[in-house]
PDB file of N, CA and C in Angstrom:
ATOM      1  N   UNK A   1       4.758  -4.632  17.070  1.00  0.00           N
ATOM      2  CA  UNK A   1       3.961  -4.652  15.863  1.00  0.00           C
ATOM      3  C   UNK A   1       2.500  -4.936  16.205  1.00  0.00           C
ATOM      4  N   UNK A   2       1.952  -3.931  15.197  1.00  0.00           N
ATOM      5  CA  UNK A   2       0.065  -4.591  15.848  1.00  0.00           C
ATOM      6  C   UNK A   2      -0.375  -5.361  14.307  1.00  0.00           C
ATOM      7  N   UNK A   3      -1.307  -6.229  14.696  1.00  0.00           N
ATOM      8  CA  UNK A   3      -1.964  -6.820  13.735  1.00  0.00           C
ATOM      9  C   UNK A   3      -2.830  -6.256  13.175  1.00  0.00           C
ATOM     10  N   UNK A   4      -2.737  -5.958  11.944  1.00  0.00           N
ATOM     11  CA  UNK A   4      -4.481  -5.694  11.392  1.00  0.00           C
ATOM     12  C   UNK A   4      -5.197  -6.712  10.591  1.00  0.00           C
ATOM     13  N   UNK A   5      -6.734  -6.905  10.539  1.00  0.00           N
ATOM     14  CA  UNK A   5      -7.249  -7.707   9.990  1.00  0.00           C
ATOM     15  C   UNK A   5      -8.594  -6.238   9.364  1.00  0.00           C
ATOM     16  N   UNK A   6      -9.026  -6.757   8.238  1.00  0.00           N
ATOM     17  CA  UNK A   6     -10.020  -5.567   7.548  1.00  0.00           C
ATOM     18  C   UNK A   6     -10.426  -6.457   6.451  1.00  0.00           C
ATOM     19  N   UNK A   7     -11.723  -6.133   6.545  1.00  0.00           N
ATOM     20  CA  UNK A   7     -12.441  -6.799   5.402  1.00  0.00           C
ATOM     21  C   UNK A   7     -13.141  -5.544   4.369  1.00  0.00           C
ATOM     22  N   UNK A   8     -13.555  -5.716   3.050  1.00  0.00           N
ATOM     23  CA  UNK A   8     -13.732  -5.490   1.768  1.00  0.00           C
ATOM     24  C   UNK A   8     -14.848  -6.008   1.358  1.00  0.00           C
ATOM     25  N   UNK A   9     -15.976  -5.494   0.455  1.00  0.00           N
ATOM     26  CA  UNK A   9     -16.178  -6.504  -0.608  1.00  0.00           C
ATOM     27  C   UNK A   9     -16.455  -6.302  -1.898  1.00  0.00           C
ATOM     28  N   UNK A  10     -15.798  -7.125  -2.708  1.00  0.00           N
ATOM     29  CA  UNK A  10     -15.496  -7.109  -4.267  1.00  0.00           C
ATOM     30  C   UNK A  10     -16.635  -7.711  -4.790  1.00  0.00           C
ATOM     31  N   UNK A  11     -16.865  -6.468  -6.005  1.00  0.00           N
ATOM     32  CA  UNK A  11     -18.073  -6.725  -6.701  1.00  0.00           C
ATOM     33  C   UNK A  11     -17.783  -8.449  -7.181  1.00  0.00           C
ATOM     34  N   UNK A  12     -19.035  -9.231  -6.677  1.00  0.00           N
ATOM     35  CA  UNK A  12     -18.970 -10.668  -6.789  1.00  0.00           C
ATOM     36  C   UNK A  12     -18.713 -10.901  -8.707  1.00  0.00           C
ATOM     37  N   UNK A  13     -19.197  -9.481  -9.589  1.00  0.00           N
ATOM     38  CA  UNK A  13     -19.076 -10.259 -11.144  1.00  0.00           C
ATOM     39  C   UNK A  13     -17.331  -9.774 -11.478  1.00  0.00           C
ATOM     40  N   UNK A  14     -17.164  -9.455 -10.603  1.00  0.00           N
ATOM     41  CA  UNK A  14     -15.263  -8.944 -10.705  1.00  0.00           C
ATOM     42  C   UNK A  14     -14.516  -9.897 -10.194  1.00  0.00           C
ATOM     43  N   UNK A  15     -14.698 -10.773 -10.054  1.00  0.00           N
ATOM     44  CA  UNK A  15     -13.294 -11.604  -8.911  1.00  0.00           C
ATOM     45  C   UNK A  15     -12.041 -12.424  -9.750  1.00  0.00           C
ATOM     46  N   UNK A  16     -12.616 -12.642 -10.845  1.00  0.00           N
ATOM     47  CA  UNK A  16     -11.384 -12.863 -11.631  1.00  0.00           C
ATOM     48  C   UNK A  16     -10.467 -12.316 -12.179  1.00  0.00           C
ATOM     49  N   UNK A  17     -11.246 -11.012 -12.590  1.00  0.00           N
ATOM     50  CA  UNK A  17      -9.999 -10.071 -12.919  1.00  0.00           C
ATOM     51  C   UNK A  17      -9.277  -9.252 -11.923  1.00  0.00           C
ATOM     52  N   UNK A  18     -10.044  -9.153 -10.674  1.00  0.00           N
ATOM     53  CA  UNK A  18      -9.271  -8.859  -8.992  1.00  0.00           C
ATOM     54  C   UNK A  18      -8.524  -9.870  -8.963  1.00  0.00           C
ATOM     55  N   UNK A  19      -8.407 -10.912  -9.028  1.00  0.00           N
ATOM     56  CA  UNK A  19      -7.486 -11.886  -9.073  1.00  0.00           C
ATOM     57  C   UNK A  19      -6.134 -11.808  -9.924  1.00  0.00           C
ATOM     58  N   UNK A  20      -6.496 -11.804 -11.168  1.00  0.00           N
ATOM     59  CA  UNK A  20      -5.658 -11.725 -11.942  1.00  0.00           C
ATOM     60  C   UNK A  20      -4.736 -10.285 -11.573  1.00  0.00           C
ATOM     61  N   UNK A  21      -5.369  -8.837 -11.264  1.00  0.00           N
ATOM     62  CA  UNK A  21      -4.400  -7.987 -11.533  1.00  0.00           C
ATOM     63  C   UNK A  21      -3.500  -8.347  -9.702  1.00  0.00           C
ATOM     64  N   UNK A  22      -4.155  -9.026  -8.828  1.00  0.00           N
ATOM     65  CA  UNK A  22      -3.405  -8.821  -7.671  1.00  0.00           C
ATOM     66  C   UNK A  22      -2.102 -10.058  -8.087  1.00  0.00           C
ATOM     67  N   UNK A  23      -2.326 -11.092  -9.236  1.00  0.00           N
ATOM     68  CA  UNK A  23      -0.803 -11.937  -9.423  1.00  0.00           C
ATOM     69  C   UNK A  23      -0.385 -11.194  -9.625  1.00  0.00           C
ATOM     70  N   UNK A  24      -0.040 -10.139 -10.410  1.00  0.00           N
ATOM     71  CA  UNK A  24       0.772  -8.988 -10.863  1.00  0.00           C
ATOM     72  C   UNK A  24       0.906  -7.650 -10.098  1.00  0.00           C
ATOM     73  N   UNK A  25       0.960  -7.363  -9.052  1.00  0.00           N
ATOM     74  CA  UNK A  25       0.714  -6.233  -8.134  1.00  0.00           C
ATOM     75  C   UNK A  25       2.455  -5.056  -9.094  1.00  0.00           C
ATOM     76  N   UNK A  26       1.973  -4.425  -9.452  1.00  0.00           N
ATOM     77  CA  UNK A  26       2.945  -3.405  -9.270  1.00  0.00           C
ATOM     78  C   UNK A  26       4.172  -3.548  -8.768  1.00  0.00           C
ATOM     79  N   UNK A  27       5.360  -3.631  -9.445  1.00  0.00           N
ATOM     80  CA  UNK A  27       6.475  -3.430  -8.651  1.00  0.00           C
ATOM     81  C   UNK A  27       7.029  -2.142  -7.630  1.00  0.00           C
ATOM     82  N   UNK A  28       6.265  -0.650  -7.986  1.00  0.00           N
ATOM     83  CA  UNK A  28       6.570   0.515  -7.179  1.00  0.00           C
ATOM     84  C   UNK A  28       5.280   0.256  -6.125  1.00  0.00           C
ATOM     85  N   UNK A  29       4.103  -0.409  -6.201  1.00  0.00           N
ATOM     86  CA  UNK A  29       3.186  -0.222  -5.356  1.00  0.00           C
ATOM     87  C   UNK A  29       4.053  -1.567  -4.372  1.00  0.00           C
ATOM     88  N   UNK A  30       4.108  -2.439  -4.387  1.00  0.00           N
ATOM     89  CA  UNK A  30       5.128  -3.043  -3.679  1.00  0.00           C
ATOM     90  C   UNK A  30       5.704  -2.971  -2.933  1.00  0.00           C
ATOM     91  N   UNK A  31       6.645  -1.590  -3.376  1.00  0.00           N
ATOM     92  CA  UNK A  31       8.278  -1.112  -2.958  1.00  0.00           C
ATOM     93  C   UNK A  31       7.382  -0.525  -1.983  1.00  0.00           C
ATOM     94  N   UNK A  32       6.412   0.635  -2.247  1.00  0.00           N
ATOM     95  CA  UNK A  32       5.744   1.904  -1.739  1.00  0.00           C
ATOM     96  C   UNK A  32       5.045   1.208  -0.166  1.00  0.00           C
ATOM     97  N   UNK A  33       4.481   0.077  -0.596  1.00  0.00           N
ATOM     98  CA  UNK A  33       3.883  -0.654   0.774  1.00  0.00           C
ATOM     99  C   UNK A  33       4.663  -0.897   1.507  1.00  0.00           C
ATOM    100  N   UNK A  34       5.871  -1.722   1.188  1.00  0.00           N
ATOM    101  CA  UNK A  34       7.245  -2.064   2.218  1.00  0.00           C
ATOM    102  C   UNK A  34       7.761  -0.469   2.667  1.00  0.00           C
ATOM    103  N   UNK A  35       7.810   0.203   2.102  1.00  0.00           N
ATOM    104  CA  UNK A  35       8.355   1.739   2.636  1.00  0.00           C
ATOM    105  C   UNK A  35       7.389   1.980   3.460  1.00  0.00           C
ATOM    106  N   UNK A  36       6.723   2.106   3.581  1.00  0.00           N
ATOM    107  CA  UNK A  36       5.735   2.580   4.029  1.00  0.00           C
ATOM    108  C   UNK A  36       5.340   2.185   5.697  1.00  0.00           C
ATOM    109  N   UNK A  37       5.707   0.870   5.445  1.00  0.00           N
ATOM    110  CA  UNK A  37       5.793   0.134   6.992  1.00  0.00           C
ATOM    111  C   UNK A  37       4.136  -1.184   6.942  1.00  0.00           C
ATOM    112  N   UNK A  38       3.744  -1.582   5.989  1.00  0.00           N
ATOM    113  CA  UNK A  38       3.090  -3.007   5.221  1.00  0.00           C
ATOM    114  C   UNK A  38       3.948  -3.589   5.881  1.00  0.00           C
ATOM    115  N   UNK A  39       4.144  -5.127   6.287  1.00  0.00           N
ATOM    116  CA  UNK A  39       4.635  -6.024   6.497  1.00  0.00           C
ATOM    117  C   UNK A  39       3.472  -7.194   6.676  1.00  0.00           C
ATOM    118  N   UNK A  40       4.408  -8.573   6.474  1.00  0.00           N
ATOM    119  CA  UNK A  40       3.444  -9.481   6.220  1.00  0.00           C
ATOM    120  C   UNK A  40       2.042  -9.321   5.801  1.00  0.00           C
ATOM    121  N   UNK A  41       2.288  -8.352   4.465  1.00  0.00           N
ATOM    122  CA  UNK A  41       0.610  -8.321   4.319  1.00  0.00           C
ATOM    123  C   UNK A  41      -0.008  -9.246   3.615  1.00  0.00           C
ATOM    124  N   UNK A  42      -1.624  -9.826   3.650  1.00  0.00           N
ATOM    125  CA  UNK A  42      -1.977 -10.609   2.719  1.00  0.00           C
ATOM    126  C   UNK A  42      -3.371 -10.253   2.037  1.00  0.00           C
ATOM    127  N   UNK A  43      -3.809 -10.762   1.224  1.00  0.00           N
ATOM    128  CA  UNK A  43      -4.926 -10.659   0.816  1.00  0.00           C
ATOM    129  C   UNK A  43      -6.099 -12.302   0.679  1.00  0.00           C
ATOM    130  N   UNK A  44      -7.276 -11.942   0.994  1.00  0.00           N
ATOM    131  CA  UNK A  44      -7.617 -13.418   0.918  1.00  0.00           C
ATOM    132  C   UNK A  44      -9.114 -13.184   0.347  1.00  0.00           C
ATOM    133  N   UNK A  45      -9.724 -13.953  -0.845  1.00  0.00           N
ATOM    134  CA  UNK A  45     -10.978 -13.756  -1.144  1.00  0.00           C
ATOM    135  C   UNK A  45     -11.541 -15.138  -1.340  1.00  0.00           C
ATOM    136  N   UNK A  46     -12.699 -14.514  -0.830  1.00  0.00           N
ATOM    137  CA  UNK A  46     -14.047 -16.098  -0.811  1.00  0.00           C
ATOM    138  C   UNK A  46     -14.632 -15.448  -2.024  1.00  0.00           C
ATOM    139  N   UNK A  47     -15.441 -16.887  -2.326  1.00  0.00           N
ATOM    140  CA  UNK A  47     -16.043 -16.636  -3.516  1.00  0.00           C
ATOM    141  C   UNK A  47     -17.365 -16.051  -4.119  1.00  0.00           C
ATOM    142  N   UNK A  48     -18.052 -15.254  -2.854  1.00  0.00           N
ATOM    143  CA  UNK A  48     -19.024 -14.421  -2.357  1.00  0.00           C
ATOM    144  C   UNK A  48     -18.344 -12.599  -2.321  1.00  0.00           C
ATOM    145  N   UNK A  49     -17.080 -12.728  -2.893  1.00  0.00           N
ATOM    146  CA  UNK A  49     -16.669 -11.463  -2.811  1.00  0.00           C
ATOM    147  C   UNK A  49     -15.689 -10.911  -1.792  1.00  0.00           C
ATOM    148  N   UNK A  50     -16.060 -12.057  -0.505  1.00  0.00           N
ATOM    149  CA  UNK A  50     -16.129 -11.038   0.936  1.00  0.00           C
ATOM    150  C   UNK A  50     -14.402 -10.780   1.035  1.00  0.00           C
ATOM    151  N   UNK A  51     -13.393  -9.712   0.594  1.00  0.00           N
ATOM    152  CA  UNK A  51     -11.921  -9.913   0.922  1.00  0.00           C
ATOM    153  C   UNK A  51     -11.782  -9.718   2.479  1.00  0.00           C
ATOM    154  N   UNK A  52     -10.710 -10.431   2.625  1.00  0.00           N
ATOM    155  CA  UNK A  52     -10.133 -10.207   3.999  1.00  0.00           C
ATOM    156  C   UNK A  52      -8.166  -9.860   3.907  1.00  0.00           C
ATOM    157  N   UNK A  53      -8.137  -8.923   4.597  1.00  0.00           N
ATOM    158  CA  UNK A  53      -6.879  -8.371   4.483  1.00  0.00           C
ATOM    159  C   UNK A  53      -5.892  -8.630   5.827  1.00  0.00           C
ATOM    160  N   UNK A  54      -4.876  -8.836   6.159  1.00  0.00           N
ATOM    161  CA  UNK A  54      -4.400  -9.118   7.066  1.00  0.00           C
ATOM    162  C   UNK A  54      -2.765  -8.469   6.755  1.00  0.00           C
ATOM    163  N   UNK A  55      -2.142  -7.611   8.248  1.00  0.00           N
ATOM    164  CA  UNK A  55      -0.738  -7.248   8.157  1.00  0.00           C
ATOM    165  C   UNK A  55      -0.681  -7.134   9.246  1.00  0.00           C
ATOM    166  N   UNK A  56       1.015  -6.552   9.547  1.00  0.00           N
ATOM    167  CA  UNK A  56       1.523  -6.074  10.566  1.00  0.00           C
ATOM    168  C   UNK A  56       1.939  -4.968  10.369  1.00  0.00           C
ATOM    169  N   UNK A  57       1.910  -3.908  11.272  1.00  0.00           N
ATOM    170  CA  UNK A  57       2.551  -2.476  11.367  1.00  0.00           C
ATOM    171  C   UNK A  57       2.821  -2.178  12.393  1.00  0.00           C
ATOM    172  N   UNK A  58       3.730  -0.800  12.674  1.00  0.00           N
ATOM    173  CA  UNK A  58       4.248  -0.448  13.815  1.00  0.00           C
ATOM    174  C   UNK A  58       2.817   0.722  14.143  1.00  0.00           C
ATOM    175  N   UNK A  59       2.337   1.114  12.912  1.00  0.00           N
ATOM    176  CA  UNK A  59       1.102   2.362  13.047  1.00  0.00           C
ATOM    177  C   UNK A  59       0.610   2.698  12.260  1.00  0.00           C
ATOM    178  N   UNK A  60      -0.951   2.009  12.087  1.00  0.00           N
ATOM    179  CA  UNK A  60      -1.658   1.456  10.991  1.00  0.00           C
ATOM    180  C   UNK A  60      -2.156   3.061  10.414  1.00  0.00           C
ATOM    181  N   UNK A  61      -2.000   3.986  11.085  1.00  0.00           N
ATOM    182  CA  UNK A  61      -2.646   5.104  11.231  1.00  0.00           C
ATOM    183  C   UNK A  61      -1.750   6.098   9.814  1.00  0.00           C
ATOM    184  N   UNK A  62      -0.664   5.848  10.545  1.00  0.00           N
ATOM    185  CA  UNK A  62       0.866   6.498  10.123  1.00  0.00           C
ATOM    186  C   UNK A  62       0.795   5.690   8.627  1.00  0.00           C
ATOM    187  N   UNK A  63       1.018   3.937   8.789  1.00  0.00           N
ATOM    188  CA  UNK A  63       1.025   3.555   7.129  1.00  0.00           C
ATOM    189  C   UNK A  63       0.015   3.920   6.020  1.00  0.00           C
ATOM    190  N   UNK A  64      -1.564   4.105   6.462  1.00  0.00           N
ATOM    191  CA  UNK A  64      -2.128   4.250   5.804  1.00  0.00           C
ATOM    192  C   UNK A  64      -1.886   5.593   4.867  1.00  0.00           C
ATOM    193  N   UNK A  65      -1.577   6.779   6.207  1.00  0.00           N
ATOM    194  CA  UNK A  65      -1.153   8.025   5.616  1.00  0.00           C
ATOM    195  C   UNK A  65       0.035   8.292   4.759  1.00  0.00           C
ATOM    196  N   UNK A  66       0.749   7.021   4.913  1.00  0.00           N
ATOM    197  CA  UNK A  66       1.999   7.581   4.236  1.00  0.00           C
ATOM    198  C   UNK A  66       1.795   6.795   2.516  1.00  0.00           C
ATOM    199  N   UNK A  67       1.088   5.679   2.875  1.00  0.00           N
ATOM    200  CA  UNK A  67       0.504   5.305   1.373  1.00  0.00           C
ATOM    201  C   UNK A  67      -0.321   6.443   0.795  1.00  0.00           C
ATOM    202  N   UNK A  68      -1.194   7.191   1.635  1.00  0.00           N
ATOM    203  CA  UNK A  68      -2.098   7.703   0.855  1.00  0.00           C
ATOM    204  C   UNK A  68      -1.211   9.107   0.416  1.00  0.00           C
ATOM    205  N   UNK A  69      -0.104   9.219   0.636  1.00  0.00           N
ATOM    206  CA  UNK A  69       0.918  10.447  -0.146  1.00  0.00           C
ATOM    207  C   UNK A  69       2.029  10.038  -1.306  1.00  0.00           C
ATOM    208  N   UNK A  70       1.413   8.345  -1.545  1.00  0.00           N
ATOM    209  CA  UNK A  70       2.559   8.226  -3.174  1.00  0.00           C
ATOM    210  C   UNK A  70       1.388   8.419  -3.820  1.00  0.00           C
ATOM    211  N   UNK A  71       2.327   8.682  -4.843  1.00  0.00           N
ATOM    212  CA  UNK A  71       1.318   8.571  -6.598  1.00  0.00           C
ATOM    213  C   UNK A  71       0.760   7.677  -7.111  1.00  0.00           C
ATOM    214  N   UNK A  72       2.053   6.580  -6.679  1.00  0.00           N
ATOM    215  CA  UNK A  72       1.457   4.622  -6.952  1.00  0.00           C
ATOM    216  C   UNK A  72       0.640   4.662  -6.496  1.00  0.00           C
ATOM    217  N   UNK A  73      -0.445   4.739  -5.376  1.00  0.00           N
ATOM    218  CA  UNK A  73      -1.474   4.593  -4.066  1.00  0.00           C
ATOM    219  C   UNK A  73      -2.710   5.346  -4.948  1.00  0.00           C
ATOM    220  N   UNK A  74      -2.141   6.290  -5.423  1.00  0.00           N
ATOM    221  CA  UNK A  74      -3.214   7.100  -6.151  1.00  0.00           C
ATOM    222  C   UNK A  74      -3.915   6.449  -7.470  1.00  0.00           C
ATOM    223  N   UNK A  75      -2.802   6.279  -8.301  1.00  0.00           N
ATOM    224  CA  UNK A  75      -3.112   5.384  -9.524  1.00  0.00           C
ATOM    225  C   UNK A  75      -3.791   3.864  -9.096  1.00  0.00           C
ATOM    226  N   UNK A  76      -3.388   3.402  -8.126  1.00  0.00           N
ATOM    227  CA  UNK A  76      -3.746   1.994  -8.066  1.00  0.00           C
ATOM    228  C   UNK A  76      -4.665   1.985  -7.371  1.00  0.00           C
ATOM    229  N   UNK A  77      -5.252   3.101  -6.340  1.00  0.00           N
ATOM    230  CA  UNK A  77      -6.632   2.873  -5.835  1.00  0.00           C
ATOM    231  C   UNK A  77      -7.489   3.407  -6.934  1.00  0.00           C
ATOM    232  N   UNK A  78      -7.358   4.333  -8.012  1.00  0.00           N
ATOM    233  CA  UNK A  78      -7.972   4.547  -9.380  1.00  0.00           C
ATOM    234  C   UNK A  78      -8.570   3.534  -9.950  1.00  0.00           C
ATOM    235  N   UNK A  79      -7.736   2.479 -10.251  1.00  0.00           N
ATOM    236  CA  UNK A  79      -7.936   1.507 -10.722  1.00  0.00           C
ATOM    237  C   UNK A  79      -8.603   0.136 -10.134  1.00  0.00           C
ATOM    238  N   UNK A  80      -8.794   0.393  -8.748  1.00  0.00           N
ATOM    239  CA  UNK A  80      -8.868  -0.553  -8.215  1.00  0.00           C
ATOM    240  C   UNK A  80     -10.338  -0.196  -7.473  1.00  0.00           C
ATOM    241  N   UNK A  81     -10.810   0.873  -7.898  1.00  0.00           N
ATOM    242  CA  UNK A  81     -12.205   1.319  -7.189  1.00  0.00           C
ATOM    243  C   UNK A  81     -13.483   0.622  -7.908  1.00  0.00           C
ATOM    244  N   UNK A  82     -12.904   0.380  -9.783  1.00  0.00           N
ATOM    245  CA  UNK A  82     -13.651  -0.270  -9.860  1.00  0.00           C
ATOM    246  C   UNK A  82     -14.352  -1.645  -9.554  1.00  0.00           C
ATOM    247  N   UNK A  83     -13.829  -2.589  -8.635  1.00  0.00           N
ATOM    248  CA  UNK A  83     -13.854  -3.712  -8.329  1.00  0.00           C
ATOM    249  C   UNK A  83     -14.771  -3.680  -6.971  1.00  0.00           C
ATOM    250  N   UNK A  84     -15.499  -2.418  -6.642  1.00  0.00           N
ATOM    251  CA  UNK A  84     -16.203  -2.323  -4.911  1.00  0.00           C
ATOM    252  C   UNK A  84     -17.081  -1.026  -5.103  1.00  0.00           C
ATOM    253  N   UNK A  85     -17.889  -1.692  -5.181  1.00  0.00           N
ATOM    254  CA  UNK A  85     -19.986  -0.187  -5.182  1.00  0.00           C
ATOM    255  C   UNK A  85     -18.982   0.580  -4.110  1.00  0.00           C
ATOM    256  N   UNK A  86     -18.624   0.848  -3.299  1.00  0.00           N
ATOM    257  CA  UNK A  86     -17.788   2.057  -2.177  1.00  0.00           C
ATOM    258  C   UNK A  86     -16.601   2.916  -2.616  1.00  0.00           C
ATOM    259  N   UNK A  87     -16.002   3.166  -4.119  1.00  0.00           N
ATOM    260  CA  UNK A  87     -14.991   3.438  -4.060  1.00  0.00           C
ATOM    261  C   UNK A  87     -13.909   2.647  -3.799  1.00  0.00           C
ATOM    262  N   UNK A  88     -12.743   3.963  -4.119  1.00  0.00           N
ATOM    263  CA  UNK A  88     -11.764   3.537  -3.513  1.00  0.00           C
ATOM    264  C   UNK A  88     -11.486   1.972  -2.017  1.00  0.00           C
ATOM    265  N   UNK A  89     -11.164   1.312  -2.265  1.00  0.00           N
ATOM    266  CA  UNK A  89     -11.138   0.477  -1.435  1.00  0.00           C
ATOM    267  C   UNK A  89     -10.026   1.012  -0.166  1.00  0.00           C
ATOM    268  N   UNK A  90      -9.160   1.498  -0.327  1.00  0.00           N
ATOM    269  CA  UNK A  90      -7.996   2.020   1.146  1.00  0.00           C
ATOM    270  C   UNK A  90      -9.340   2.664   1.720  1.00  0.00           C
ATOM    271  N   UNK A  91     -10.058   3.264   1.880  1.00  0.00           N
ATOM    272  CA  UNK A  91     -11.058   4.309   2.444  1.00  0.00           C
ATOM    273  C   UNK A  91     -12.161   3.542   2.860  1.00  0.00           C
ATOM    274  N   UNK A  92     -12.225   2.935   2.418  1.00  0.00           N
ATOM    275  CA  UNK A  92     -13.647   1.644   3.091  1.00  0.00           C
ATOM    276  C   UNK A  92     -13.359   0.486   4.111  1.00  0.00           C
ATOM    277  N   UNK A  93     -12.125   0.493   4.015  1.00  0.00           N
ATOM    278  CA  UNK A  93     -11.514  -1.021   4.744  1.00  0.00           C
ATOM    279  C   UNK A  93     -12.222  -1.206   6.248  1.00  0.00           C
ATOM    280  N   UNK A  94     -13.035  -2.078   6.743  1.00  0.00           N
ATOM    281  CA  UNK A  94     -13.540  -2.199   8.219  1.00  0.00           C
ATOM    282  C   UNK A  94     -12.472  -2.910   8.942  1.00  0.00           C
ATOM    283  N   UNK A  95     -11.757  -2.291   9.784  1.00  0.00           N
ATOM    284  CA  UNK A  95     -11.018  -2.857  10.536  1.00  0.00           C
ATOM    285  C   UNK A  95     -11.549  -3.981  11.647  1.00  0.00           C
ATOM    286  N   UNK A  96     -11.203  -5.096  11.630  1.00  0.00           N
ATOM    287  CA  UNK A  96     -12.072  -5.754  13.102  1.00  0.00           C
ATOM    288  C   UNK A  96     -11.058  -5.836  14.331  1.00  0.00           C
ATOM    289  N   UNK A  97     -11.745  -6.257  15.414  1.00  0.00           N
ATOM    290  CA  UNK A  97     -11.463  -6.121  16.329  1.00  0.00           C
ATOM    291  C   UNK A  97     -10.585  -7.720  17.032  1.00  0.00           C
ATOM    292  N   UNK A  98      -9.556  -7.697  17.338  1.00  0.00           N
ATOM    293  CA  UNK A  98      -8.869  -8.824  17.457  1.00  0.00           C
ATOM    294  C   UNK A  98      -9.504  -9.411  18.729  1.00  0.00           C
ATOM    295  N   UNK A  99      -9.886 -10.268  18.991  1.00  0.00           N
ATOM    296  CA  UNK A  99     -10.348 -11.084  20.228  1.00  0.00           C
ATOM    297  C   UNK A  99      -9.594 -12.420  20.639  1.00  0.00           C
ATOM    298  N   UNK A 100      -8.480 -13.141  20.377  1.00  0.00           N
ATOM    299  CA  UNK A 100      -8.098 -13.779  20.605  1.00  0.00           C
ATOM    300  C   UNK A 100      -6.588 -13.798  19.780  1.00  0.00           C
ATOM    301  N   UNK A 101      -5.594 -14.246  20.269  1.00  0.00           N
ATOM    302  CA  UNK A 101      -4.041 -14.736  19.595  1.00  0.00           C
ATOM    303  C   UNK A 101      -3.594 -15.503  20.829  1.00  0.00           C
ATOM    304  N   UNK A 102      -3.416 -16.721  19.798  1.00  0.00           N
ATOM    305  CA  UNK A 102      -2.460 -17.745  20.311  1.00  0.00           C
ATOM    306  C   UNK A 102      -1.456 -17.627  21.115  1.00  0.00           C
ATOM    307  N   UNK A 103      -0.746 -16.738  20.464  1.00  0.00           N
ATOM    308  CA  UNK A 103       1.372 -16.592  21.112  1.00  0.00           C
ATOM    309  C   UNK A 103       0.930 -15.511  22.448  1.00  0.00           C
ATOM    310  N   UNK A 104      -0.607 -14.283  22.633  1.00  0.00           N
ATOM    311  CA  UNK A 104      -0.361 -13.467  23.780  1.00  0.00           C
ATOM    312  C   UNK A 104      -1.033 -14.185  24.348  1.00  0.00           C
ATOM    313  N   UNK A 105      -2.064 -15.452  24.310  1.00  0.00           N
ATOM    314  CA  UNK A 105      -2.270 -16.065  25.478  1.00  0.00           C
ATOM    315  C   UNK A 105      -1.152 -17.097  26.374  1.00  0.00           C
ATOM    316  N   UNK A 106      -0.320 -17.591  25.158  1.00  0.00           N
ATOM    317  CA  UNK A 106       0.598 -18.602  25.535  1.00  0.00           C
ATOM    318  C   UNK A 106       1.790 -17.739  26.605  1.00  0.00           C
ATOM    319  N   UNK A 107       1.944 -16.594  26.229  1.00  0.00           N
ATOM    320  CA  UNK A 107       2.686 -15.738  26.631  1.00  0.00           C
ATOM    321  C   UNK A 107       3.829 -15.873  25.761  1.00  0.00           C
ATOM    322  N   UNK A 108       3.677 -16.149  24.556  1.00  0.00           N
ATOM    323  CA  UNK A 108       4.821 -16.144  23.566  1.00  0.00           C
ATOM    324  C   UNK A 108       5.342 -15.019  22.889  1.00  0.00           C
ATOM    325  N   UNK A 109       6.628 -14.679  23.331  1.00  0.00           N
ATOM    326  CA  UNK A 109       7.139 -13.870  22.594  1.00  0.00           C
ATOM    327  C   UNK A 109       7.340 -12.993  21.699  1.00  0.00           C
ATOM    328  N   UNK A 110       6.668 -14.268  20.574  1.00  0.00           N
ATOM    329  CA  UNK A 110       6.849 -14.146  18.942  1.00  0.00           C
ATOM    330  C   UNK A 110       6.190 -12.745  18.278  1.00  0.00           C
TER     331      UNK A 110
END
């Protein structure tokens, strides 16, 4: 599994109602992410806007594409473009670059 980490940023006069609709995420957008190959994903926002996204995948390349072929993905980045001056947010995401983990220096397994 590789890690991804990607940051966002949400229009700073939006963050409450980005908040509010992510307690309620969709039950097919959900399903569609776990199909898809999402795992442990999270979402995290400061109060400057800046989101930070974090998962695991087998092929960040492959999940993105296979989200970007449901309908849920379609409707919910619709809706969700308004919250970021860039659009659609799946299409903007800056991936960063991992420089350090704990468990591959330790030589851990996990």
């Amino acid at each position: 599994m590789r890690r991804i980490c990607f940051t966002l940023q949400v229009r700073p006069d939006r963050l409450e109602e980005y908040r509010r609709r992510h307690a309620q995420v969709w039950p097919d957008m959900l399903a569609a992410l776990r199909d898809t190959g999402w795992t442990d994903y999270s979402l995290f926002l400061r109060e400057d806007g800046l989101l930070v996204g974090y998962l695991l995948t087998d092929d960040f390349d492959a999940a993105l594409a296979a989200m970007d072929a449901t309908d849920v993905n379609a409707r919910w980045q619709a809706q969700m473009a308004e919250f970021f001056d860039t659009g659609r947010p799946d299409r903007q995401m800056h991936v960063l670059t991992e420089v350090f983990h704990l468990e591959d220096q330790l030589g851990d397994p996990r």
